[in-house]
Protein backbone atom coordinates (compact mmCIF):
# COMPACT_ATOMS: atom_id res chain seq x y z
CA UNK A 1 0.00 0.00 0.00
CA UNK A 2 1.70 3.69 -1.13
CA UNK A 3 2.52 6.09 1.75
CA UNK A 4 -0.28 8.28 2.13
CA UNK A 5 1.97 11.63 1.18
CA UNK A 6 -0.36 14.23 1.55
CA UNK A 7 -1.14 13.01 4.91
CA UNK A 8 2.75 13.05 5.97
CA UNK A 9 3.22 16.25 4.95
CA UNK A 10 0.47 17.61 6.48
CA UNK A 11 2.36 16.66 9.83
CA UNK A 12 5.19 19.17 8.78
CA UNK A 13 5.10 23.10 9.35
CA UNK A 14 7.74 23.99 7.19
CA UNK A 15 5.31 22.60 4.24
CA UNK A 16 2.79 24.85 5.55
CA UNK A 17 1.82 27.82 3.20
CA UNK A 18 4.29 30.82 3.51
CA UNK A 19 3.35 34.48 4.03
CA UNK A 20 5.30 35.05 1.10
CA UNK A 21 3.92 32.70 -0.66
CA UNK A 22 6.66 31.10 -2.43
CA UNK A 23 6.29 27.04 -2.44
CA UNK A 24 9.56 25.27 -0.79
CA UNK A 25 10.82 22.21 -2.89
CA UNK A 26 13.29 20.77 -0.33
CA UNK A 27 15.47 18.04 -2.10
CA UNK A 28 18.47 18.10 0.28
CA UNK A 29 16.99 15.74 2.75
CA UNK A 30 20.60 14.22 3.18
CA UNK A 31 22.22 17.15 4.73
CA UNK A 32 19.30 17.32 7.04
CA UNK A 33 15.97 16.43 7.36
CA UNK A 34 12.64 18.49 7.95
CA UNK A 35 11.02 18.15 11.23
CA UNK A 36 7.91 16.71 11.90
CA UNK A 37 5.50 18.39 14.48
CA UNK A 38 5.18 15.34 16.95
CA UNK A 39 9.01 15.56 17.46
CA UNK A 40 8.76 19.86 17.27
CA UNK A 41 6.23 19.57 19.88
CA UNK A 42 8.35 16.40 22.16
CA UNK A 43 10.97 18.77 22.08
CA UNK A 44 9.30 21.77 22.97
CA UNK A 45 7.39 20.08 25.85
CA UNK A 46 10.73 18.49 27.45
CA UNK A 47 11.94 22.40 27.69
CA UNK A 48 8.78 23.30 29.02
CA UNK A 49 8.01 20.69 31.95
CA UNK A 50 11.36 18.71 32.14
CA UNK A 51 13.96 21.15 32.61
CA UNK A 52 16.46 19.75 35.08
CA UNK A 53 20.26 18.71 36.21
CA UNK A 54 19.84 15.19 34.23
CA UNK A 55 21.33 12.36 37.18
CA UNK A 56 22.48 15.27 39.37
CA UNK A 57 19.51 16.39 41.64
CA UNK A 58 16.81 14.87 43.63
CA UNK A 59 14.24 17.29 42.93
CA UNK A 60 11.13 16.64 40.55
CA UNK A 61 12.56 18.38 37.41
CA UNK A 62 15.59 16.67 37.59
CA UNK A 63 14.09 13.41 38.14
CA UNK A 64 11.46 14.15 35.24
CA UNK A 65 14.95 15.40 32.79
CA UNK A 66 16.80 11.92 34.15
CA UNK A 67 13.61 10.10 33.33
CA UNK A 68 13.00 11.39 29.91
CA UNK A 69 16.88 11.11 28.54
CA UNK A 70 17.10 7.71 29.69
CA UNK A 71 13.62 6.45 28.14
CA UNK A 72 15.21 7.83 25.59
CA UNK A 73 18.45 5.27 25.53
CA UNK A 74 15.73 2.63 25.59
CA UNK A 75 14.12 3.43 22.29
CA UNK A 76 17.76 3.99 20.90
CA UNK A 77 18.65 0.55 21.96
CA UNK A 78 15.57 -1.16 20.56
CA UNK A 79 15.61 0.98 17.24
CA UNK A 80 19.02 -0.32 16.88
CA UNK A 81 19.01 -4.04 18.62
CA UNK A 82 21.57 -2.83 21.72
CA UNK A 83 21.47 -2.80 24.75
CA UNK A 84 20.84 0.64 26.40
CA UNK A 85 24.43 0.74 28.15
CA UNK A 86 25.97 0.27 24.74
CA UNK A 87 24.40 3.68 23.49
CA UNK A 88 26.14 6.98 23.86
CA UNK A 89 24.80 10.08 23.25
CA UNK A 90 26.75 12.63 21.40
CA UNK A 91 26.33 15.75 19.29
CA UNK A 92 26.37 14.03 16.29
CA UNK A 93 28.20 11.13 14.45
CA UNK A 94 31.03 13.19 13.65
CA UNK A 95 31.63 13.89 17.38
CA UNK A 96 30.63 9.85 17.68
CA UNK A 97 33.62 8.34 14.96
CA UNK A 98 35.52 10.77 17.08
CA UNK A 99 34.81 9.15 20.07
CA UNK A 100 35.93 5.94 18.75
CA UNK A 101 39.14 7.52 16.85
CA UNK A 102 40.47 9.31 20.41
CA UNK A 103 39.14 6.75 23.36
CA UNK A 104 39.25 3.29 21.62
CA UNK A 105 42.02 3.76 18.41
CA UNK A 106 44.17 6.28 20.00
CA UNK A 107 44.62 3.45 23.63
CA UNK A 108 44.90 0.20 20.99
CA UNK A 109 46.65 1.19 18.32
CA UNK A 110 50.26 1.31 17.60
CA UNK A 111 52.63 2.90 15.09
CA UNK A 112 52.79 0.29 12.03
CA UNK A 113 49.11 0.01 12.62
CA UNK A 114 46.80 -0.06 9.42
CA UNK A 115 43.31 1.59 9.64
CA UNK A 116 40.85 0.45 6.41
CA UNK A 117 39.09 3.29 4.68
CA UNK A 118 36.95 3.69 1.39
CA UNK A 119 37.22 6.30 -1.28
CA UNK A 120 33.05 6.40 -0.60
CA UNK A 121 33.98 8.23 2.94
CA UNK A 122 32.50 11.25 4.51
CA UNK A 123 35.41 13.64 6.00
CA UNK A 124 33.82 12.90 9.69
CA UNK A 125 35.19 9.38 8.87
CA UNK A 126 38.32 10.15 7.40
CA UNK A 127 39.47 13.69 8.89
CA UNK A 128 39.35 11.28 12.94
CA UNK A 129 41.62 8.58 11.51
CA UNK A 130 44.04 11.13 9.75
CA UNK A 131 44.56 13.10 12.44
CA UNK A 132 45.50 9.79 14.19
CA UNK A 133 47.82 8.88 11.40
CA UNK A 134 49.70 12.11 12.17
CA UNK A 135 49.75 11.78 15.65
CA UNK A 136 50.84 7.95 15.69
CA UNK A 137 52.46 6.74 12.82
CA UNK A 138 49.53 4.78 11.81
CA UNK A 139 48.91 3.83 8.36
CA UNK A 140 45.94 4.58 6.36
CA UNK A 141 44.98 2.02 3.73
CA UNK A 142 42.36 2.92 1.15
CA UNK A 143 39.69 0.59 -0.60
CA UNK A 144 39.06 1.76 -4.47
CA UNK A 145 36.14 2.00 -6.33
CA UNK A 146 34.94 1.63 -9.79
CA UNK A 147 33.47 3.99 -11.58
CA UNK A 148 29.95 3.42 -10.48
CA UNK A 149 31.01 3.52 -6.93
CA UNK A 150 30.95 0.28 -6.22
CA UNK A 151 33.83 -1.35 -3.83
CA UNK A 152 37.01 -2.92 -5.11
CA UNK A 153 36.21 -6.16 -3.02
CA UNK A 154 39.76 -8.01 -4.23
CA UNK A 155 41.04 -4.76 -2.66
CA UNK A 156 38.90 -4.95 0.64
CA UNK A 157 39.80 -9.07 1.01
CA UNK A 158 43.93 -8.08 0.62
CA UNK A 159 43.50 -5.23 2.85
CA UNK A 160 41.59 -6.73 5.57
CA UNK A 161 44.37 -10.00 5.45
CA UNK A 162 47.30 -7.91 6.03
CA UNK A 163 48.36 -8.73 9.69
CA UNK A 164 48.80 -5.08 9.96
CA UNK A 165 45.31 -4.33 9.66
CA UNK A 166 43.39 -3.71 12.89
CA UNK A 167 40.38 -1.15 12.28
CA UNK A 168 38.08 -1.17 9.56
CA UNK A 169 35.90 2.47 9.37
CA UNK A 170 33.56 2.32 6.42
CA UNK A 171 30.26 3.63 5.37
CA UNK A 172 26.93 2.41 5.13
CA UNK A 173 25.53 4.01 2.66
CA UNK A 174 27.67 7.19 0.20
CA UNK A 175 26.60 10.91 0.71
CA UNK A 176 26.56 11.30 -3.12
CA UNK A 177 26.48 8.37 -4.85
CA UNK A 178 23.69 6.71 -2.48
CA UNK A 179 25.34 3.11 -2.96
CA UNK A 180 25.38 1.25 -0.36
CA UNK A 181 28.76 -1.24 0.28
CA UNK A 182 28.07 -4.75 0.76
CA UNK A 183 28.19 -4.61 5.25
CA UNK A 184 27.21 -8.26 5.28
CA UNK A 185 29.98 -9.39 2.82
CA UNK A 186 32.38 -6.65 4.59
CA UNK A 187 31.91 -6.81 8.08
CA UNK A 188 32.07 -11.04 8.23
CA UNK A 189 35.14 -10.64 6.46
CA UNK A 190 36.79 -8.09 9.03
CA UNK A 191 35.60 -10.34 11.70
CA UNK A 192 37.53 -13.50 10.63
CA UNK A 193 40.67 -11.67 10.10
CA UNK A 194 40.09 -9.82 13.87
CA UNK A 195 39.65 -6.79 12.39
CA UNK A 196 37.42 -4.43 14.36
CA UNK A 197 34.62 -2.68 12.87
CA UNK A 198 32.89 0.96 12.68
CA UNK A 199 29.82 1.98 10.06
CA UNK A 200 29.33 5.25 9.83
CA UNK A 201 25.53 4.56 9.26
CA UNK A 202 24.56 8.76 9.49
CA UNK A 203 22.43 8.81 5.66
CA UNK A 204 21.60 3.83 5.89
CA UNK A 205 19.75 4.27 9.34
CA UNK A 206 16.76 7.06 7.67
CA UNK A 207 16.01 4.13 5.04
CA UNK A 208 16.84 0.94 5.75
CA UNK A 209 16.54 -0.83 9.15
CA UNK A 210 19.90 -1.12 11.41
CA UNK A 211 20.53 -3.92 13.60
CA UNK A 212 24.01 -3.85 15.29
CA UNK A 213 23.77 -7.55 16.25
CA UNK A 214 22.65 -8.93 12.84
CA UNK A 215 25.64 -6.55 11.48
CA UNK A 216 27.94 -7.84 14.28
CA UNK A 217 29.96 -4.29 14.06
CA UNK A 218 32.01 -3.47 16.89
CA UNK A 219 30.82 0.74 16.68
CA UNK A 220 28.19 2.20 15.14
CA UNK A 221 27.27 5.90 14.57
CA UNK A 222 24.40 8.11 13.40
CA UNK A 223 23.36 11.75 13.75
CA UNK A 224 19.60 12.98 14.73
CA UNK A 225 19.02 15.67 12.52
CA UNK A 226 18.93 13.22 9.26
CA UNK A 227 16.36 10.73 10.70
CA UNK A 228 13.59 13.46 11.59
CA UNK A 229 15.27 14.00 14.71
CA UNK A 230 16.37 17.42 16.37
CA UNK A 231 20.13 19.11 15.65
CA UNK A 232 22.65 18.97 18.39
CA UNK A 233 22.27 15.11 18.97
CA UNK A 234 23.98 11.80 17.85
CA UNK A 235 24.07 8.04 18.86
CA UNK A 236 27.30 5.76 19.28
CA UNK A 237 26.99 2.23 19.47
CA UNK A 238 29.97 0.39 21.03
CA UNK A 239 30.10 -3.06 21.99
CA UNK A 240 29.85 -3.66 25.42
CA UNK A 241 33.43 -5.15 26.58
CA UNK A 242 34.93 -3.09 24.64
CA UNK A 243 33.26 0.42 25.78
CA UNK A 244 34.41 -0.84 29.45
CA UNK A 245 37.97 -0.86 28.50
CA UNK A 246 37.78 2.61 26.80
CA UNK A 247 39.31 5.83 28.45
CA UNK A 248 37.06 8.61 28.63
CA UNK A 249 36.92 10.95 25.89
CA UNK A 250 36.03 14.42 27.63
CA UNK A 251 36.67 15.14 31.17
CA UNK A 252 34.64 16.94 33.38
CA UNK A 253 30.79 16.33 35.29
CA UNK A 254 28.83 13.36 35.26
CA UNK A 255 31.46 11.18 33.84
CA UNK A 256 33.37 10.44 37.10
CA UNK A 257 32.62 8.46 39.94
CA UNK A 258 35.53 9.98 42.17
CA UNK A 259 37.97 12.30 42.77
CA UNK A 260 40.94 13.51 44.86
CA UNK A 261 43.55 15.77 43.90
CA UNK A 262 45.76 13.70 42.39
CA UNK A 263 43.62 11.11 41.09
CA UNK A 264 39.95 10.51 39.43
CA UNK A 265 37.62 6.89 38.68
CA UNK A 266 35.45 7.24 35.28
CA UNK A 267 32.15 6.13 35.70
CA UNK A 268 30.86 2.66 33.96
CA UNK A 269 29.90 3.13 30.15
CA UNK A 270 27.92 4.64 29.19
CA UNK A 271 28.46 7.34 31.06
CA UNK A 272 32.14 8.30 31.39
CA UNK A 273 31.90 9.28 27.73
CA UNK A 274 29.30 12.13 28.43
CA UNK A 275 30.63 14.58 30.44
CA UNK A 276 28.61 17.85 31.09
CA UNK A 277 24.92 18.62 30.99
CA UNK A 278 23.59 16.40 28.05
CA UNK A 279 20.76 17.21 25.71
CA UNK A 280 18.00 15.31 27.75
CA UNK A 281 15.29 17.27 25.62
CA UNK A 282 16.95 16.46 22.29
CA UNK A 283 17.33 13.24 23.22
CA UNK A 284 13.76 12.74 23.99
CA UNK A 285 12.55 14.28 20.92
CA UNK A 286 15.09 11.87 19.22
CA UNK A 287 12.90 9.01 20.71
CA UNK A 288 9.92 10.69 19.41
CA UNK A 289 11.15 10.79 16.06
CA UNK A 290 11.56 7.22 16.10
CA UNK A 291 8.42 6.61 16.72
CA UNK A 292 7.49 8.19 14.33
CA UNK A 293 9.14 6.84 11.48
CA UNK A 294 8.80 3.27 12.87
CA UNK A 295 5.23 3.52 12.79
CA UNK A 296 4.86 3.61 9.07
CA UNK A 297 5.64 0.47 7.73
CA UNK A 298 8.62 -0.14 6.06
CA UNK A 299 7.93 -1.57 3.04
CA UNK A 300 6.18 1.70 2.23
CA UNK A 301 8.96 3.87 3.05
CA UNK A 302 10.84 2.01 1.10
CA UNK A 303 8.87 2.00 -2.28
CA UNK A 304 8.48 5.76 -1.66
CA UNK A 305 11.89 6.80 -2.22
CA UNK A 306 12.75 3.96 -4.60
CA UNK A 307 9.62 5.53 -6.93
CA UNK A 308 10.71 9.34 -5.49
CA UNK A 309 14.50 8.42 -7.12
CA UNK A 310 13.85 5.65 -10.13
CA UNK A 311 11.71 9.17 -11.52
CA UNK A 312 14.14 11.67 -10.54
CA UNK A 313 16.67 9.68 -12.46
CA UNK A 314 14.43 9.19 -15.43
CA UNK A 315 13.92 13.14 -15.55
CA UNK A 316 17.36 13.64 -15.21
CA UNK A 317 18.70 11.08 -17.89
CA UNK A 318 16.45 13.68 -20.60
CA UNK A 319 18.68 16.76 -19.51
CA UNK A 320 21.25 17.29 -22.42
CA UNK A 321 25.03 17.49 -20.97
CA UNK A 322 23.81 16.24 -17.50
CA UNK A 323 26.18 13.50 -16.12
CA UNK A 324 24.55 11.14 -13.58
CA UNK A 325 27.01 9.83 -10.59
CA UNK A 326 27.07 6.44 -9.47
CA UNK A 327 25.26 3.29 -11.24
CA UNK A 328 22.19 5.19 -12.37
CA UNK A 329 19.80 3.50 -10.87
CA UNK A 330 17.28 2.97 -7.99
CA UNK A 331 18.21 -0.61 -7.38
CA UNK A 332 21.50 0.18 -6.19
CA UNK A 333 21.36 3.26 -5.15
CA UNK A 334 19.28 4.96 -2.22
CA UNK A 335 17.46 8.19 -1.13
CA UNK A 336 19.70 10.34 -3.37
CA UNK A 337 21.39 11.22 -6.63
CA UNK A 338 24.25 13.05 -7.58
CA UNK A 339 24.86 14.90 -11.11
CA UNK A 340 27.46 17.36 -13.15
CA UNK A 341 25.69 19.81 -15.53
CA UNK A 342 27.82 20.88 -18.47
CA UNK A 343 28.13 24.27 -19.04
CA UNK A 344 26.61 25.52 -15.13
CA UNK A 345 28.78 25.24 -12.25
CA UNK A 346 26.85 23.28 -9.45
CA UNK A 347 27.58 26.54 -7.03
CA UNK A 348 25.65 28.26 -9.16
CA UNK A 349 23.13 26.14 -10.40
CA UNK A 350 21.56 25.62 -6.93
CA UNK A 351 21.56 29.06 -6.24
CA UNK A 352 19.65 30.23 -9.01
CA UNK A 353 17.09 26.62 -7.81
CA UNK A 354 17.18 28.22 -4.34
CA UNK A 355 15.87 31.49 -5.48
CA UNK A 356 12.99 29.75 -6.81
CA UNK A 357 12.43 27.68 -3.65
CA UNK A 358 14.12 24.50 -5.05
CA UNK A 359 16.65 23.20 -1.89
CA UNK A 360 19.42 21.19 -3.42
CA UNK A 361 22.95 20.59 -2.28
CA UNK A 362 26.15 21.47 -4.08
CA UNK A 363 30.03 21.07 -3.59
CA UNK A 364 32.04 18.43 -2.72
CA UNK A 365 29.29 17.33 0.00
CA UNK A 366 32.64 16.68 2.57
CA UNK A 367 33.18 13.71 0.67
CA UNK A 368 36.59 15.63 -1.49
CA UNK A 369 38.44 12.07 -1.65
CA UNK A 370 35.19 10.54 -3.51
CA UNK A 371 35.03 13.67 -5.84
CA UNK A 372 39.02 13.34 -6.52
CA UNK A 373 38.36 9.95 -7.95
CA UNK A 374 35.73 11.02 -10.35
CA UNK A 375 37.59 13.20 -11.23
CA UNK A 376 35.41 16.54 -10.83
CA UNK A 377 35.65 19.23 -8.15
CA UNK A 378 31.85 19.49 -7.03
CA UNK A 379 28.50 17.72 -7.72
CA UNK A 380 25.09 18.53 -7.31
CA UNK A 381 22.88 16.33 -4.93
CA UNK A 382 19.15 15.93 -4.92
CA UNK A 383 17.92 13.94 -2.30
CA UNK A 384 14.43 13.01 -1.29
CA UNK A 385 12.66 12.05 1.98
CA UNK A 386 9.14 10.83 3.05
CA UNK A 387 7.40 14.52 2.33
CA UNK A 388 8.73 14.53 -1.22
CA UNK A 389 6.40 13.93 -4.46
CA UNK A 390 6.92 13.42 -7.72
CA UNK A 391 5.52 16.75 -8.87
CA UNK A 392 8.28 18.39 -7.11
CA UNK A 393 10.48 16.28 -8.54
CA UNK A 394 9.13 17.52 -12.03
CA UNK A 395 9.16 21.09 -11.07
CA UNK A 396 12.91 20.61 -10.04
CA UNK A 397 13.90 18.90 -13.30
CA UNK A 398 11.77 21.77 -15.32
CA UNK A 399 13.77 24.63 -13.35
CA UNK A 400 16.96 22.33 -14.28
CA UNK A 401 16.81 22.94 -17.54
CA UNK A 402 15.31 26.44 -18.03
CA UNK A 403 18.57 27.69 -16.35
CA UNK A 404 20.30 25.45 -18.46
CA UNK A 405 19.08 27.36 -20.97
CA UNK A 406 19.53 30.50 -20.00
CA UNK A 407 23.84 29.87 -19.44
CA UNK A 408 23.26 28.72 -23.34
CA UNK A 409 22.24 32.02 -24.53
C-alpha cells in the first residue's frame, strides 16, 4: 500500500503555506531532514516541563529530565538491537567516529598500525583517523572504487588480510552516490581476520533498518538531525566489553565516579563518555522521532523513495550534458542522486534553484576524496525524503533545464 503523502506532509510546518507565498521544494533531505510536528512539539514540551540537572539532583525536574533522557536510551537501543548501556549520546556522528578515533584507536593502536578506509567516505570518517595517522604513525589504507562507486572487493579481502590491519571504518551508505557497500559481505570478512569494525551509518539508518547484532559491528554511529530527529544530537553504538575498556573521551561532570587531587575513577559506560549537561530534551525528541518513522511500515517507506529516485533519475537522464554519478539506478542506489551539468557550475546552479524555492545541495558534500576519484571538483545532490512527491520532482527537473538554458544564450 503507497505512503499516504499528503497526509505526511500535512504533519510538517515547514510545508505549511508561507506568508510570502513562495512554495519550498526541499530536495536536500541528506544534509538534514525536515522536522515533523510530533518531534517539534516532544521537544518543545521536554523544555517546558522537564527542565532539570539530568542524574544530578533529587528534585522533581531533575528526576522528570533523568527520566526522559534515559527512556530515551531505551528506544535507541531497541531501534538499533543494543542494549541501552551500549548507546552513547553525542552531538552528532562526527563527534561519535571521534569518540571511537580518540578513546578506543588512540589506547589500541600502535605505530605500524593499518586503519581500512573507502574512497566512498565522509570527512567525519576520514578527517578522525588522519589526524591519528599524524599523531601515531599509523597507516591509512584505502579501498578503491569503480566507476559506479561500487567497492574494489579483491582490494577490501587483501587489505583486511594484512596482519597489519586492525580497524576497519567504512560507510553504510555514500553521501553522493547513495550506494550502499556490501556490510554483510564486509563486516564477516573483518571479523575472521580480527579486524574491528565501525559503520558510519549517518544517511543507511533514515532508510533501511539497522541492527548492530545482525551486522555484528564493533561501533556504530548516526546523527539525529537526518532521521527526523532534532540538531545537536547523535548516537554511538559500542560493543559492550569493549566500551568498558575505553578511556574517557572528555573530562569533566557526570562522567566520574571519584575524585581527589591527584587522582579521578570514570564512571561505567555509558556514562564516562558524556561529560557535562547532556541534551535530555533532544534526546527525547530523538525518541519521538523514532516513533514516528517506525510507525509507518517499512515496506512503504521504502517503495516511496525507490519511486521518489527511479523518476528523478528518469527526468534527469532527458537533460542534455547532465552527467549522472554512481550506477544510475534505484536498485542500487538509495534516497539520493548526484549529477554534473555541463556548461553551469553546481555553485551556481543551486543558487539560481534556491531562489525559486528549489533546496538542493552542491560542492564536494565533505566527501573531497570521492570527488578526486571522479575526477570533478563538485556535484550537485538531490535527495528526497518521506514529504517529497513526484511533482516536485518535475518542477525541479523543469527549473533544471530552463537555467540550463539561459547559461546557453
Amino acid at each position: 500500500m503507497p505512503l499516504d503523502t499528503a497526509a505526511i506532509r500535512r504533519q510538517f510546518p515547514f510545508l505549511a503555506p508561507r506568508v510570502d507565498g513562495q512554495t519550498i521544494v526541499y530536495l536536500d533531505s541528506a544534509a538534514t531532514a525536515q522536522k515533523p510536528s510530533c518531534v517539534i512539539d516532544a521537544l518543545t514540551e521536554a523544555m517546558k516541563t522537564s527542565t532539570g540537572g539530568v542524574r544530578r539532583g533529587m528534585h522533581p525536574l531533575s528526576e522528570r529530565a533523568t527520566t526522559l533522557y534515559e527512556s530515551a536510551r531505551q528506544e535507541v537501543a531497541r531501534f538499533i538491537g543494543a542494549q541501552p548501556q551500549e548507546i552513547i549520546f553525542t552531538k552528532n556522528a562526527t563527534e561519535s567516529i571521534n569518540l571511537v578515533a580518540r578513546s578506543y584507536a588512540a589506547s589500541v593502536l600502535r605505530e605500524g598500525d593499518v586503519i581500512v578506509l573507502t574512497l566512498l567516505e565522509h570527512h567525519s570518517n576520514i578527517v578522525p583517523w588522519l589526524q591519528l595517522s599524524e599523531e601515531k604513525g599509523i597507516a591509512i589504507r584505502w579501498i578503491d572504487i569503480d566507476d559506479a562507486g561500487r567497492l574494489r572487493m579483491d582490494e577490501m579481502e587483501e587489505a583486511l588480510s594484512d596482519p597489519r590491519t586492525k580497524l576497519l571504518a567504512v560507510t553504510g551508505q555514500s553521501n553522493v552516490l547513495g550506494v550502499r557497500p556490501d556490510l554483510a559481505t564486509v563486516l564477516p570478512m573483518a571479523k575472521s581476520h580480527g579486524v574491528r569494525t565501525l559503520v558510519d551509518a549517518a544517511q543507511r539508518i533514515v532508510h533501511t533498518p539497522v541492527d548492530v547484532r545482525a551486522l555484528d559491528c564493533d561501533f556504530l554511529a548516526f546523527s539525529g538531525h537526518k532521521l527526523f530527529g532534532p540538531d545537536g544530537i547523535g548516537v554511538l553504538y559500542g560493543r559492550g566489553e569493549l566500551l568498558r575498556d575505553m578511556p574517557p573521551f572528555l573530562g569533566g561532570g557526570s562522567m566520574i565516579r571519584t575524585v581527589d587531587r591527584a587522582h579521578f575513577l570514570p564512571e561505567d559506560p555509558p556514562y564516562r563518555f558524556e561529560a557535562g549537561t547532556p541534551p535530555a530534551a533532544e534526546a527525547h525528541a530523538l525518541a519521538a522521532a523514532i516513533r514516528w518513522l517506525t510507525a509507518l511500515p517499512l515496506q512503504d517507506r521504502e517503495a516511496h523513495a525507490h519511486t521518489l529516485l527511479s523518476h528523478a533519475i528518469e527526468r534527469l537522464r532527458r537533460v542534455k550534458g547532465l552527467h549522472l554519478l554512481g550506477p544510475g539506478t534505484a536498485d542500487e542506489q538509495c534516497g539520493l542522486i548526484s549529477f554534473t551539468l555541463n556548461g553551469v557550475h553546481p555553485h551556481d546552479l543551486t543558487d539560481l534553484l534556491g531562489q525559486r524555492g528549489i533546496c538542493l545541495r552542491a560542492g564536494h558534500h565533505c566527501a573531497q576524496p570521492l570527488h578526486d576519484r571522479l575526477g570533478i571538483t563538485a556535484s550537485t545532490r538531490l535527495s528526497v525524503g518521506l514529504y517529497n512527491t513526484i511533482e516536485e520532482i518535475d518542477t525541479c527537473v523543469h527549473a533544471i533545464e530552463e537555467i540550463q538554458q539561459a547559461f546557453q544564450q
